[in-house]
N, C-alpha and C. Protein backbone atom coordinates (compact mmCIF):
# COMPACT_ATOMS: atom_id res chain seq x y z
N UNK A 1 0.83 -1.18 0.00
CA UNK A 1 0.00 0.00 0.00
C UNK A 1 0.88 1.24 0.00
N UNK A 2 0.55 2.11 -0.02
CA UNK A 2 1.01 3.64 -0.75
C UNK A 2 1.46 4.13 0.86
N UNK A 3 1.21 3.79 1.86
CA UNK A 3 1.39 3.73 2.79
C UNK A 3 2.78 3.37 3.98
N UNK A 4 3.24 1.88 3.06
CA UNK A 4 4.00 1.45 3.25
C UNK A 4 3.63 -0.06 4.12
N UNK A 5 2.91 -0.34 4.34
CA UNK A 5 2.57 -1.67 4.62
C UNK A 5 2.19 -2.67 3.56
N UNK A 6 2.26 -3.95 3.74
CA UNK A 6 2.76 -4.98 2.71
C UNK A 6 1.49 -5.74 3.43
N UNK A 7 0.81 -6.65 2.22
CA UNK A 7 0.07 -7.89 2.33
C UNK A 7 0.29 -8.76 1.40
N UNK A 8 0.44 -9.78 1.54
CA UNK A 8 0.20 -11.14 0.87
C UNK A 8 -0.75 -11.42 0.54
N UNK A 9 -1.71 -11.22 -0.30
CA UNK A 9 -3.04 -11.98 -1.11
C UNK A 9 -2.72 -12.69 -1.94
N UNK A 10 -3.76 -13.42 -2.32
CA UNK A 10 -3.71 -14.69 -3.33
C UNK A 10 -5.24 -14.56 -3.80
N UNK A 11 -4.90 -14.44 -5.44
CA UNK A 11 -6.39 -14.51 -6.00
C UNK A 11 -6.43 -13.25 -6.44
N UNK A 12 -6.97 -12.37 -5.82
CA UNK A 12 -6.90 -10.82 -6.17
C UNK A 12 -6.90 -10.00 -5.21
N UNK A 13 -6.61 -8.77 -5.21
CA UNK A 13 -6.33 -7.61 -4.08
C UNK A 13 -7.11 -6.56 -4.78
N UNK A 14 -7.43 -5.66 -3.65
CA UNK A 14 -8.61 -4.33 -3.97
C UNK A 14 -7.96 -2.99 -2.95
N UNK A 15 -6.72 -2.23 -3.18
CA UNK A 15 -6.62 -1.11 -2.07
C UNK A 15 -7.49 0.41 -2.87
N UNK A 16 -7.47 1.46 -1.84
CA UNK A 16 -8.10 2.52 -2.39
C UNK A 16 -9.20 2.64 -2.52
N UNK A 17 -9.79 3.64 -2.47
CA UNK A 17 -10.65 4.39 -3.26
C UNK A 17 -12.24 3.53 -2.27
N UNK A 18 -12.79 3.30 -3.19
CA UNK A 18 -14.03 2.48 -2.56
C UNK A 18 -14.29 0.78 -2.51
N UNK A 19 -13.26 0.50 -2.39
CA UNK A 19 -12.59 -1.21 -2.37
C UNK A 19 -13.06 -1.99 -1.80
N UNK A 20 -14.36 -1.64 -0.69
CA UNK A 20 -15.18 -2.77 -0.11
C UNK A 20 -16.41 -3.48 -1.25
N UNK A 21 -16.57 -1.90 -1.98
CA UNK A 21 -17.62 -2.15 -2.98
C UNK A 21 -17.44 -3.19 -3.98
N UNK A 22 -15.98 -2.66 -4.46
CA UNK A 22 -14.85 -3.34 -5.40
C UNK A 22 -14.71 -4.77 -5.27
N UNK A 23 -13.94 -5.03 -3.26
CA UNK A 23 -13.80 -6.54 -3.33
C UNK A 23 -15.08 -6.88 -2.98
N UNK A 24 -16.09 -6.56 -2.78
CA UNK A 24 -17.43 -7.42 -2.88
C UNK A 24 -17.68 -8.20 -4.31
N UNK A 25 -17.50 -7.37 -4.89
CA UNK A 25 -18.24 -7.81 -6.12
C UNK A 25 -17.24 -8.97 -7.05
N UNK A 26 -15.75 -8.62 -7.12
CA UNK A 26 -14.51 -9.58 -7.10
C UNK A 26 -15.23 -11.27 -6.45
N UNK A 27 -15.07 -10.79 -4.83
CA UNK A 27 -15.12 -11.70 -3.99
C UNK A 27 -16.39 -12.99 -4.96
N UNK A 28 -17.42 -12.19 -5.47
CA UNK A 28 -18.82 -12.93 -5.74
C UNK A 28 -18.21 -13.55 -7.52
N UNK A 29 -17.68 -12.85 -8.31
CA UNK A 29 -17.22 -13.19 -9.67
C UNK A 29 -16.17 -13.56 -9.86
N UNK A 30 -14.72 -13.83 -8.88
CA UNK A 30 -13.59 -13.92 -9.63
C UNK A 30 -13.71 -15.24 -9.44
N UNK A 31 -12.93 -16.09 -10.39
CA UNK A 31 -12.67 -17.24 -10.76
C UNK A 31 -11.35 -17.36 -11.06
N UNK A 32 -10.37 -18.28 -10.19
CA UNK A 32 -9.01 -18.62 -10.32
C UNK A 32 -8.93 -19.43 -11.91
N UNK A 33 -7.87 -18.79 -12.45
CA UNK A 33 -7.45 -19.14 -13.83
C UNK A 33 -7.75 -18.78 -15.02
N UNK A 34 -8.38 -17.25 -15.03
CA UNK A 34 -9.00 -16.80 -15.75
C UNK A 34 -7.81 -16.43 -16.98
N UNK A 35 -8.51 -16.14 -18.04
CA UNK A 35 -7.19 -15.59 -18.97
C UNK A 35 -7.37 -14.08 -18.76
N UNK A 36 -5.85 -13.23 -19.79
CA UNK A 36 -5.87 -12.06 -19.36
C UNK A 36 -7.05 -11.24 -19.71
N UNK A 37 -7.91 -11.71 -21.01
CA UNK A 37 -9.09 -10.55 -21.01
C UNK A 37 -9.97 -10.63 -20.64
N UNK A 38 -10.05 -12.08 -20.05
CA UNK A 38 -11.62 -11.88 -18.86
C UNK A 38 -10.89 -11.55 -17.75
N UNK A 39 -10.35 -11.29 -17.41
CA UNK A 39 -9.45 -10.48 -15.95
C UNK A 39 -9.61 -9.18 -16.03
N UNK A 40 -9.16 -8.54 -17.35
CA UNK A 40 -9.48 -7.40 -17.53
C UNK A 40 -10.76 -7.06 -17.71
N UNK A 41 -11.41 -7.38 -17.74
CA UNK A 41 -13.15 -7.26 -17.73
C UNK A 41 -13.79 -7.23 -16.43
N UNK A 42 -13.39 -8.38 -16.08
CA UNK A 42 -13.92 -8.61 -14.50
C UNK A 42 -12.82 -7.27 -13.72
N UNK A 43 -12.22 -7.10 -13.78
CA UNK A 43 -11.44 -5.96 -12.84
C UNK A 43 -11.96 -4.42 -13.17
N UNK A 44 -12.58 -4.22 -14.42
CA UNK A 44 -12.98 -2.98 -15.02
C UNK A 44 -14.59 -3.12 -14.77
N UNK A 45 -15.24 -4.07 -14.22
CA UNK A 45 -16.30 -4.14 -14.41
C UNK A 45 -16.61 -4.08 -12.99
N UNK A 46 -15.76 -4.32 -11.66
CA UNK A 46 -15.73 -4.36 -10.22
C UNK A 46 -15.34 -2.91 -10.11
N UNK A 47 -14.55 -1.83 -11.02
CA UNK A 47 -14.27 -0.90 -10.61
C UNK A 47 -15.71 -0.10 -10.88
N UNK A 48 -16.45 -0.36 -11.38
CA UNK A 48 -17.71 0.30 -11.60
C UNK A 48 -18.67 -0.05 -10.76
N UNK A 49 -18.74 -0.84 -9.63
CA UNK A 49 -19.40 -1.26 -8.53
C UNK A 49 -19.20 -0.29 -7.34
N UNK A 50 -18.14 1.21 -7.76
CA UNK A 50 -18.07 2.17 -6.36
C UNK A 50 -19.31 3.00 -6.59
N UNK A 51 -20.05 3.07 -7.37
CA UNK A 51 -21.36 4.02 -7.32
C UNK A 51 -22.71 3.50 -7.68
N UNK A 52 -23.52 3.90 -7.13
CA UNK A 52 -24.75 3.49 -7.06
C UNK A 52 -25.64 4.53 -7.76
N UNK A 53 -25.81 4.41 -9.01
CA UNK A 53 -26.11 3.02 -9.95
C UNK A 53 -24.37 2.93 -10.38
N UNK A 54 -24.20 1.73 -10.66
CA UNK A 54 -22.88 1.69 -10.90
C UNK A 54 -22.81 2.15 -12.16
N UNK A 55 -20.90 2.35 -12.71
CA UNK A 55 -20.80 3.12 -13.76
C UNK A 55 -20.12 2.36 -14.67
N UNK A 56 -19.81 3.09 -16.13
CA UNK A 56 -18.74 1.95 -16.98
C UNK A 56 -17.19 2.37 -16.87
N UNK A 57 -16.42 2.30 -16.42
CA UNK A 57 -15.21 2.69 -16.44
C UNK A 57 -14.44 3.04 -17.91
N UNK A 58 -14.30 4.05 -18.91
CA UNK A 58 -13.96 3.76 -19.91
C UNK A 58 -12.43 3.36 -19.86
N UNK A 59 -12.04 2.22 -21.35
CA UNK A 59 -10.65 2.56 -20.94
C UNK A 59 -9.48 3.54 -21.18
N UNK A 60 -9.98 4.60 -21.27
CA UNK A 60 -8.75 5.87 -21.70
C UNK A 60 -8.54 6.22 -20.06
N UNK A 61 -9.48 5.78 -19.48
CA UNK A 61 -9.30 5.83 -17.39
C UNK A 61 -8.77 5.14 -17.09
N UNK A 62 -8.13 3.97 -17.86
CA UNK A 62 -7.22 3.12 -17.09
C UNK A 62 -5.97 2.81 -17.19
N UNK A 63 -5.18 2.31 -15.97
CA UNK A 63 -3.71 1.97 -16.61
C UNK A 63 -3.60 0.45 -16.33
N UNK A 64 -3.33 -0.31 -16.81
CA UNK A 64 -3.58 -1.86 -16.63
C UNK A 64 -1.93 -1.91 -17.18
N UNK A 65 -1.34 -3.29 -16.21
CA UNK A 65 -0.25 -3.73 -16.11
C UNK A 65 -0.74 -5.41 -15.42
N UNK A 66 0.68 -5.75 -16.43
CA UNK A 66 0.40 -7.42 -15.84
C UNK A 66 1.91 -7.42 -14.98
N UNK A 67 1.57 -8.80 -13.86
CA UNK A 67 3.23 -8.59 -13.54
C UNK A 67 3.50 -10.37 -13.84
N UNK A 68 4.54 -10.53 -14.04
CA UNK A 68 4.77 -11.78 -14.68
C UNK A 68 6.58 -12.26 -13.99
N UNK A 69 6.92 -13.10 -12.98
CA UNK A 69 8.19 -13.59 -12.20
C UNK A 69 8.83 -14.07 -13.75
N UNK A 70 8.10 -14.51 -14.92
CA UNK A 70 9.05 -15.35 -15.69
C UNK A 70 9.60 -14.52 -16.60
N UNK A 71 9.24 -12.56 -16.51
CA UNK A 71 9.81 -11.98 -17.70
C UNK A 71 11.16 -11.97 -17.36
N UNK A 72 12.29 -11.97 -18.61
CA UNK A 72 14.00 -11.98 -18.46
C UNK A 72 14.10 -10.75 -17.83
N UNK A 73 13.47 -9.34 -17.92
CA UNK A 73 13.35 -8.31 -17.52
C UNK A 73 13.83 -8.02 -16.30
N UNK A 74 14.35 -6.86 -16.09
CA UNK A 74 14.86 -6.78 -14.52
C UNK A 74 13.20 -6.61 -13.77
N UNK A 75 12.52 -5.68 -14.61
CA UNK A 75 11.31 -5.20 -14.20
C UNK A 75 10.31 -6.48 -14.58
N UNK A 76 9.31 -6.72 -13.77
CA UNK A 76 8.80 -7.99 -13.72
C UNK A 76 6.86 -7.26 -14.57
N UNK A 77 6.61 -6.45 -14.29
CA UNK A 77 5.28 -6.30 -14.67
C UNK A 77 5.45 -5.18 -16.19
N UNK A 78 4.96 -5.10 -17.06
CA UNK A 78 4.49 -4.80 -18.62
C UNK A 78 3.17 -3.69 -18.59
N UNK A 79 3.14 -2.76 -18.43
CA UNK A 79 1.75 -1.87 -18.80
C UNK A 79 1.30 -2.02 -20.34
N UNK A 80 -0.13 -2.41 -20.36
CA UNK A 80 -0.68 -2.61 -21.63
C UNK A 80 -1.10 -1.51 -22.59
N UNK A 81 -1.04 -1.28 -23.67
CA UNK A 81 -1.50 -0.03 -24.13
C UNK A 81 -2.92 -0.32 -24.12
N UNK A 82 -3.38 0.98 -24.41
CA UNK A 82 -4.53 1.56 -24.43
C UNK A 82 -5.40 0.62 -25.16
N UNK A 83 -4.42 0.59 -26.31
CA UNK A 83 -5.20 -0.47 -27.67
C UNK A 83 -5.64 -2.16 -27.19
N UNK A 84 -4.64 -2.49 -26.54
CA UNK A 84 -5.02 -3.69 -25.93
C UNK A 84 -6.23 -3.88 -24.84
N UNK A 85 -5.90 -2.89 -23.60
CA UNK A 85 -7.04 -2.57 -22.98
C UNK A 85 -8.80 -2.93 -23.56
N UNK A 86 -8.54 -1.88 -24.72
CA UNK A 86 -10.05 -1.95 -25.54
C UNK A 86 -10.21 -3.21 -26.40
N UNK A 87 -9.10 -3.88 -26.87
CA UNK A 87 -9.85 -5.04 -27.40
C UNK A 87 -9.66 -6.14 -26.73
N UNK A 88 -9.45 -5.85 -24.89
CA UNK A 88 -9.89 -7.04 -23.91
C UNK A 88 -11.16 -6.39 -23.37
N UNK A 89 -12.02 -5.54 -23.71
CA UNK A 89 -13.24 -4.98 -23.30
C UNK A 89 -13.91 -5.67 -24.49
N UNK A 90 -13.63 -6.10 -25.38
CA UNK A 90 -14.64 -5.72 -26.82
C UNK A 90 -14.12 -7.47 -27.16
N UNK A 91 -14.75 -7.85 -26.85
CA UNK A 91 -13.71 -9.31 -27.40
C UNK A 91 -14.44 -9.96 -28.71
């Protein structure tokens, strides 16, 4: 956290903003082993669960990054462009 404290989750994590709303709705839809663009769906589609009526998150609002232990990379996680983003919304 932005904070400086550390957690260990497994499955998915929700900090910030309105994140009870967030991991509620996670908690009820996520499914271990999903591929990356139903991940990205389900994560863009929980971020729209902070308002009542909920909203669509577009993706020019988002920054999506994967993190991956097996890249050769010193840096382990990849930010997706924009373009990818939208055609894991639009499948």
């Amino acid at each position: 956290m932005y904070d400086g404290s550390v957690a260990d989750v497994q499955g998915f994590g929700v900090m910030g903003g309105q994140s009870e709303q967030v991991e509620t709705y996670l908690g009820e839809h996520y499914t271990p082993g999903l591929d990356l663009d139903a991940a990205i769906r389900l994560a863009v589609t929980a971020l729209g669960q902070d308002t009542d009526p909920t909203r669509t998150v577009e993706a020019s609002a988002l920054e999506v990054a994967v993190l991956s232990r097996a890249r050769p990379q010193p840096r382990k996680f990849k930010r997706l462009s924009e373009a990818d983003v939208v055609a894991a919304l639009n499948p």
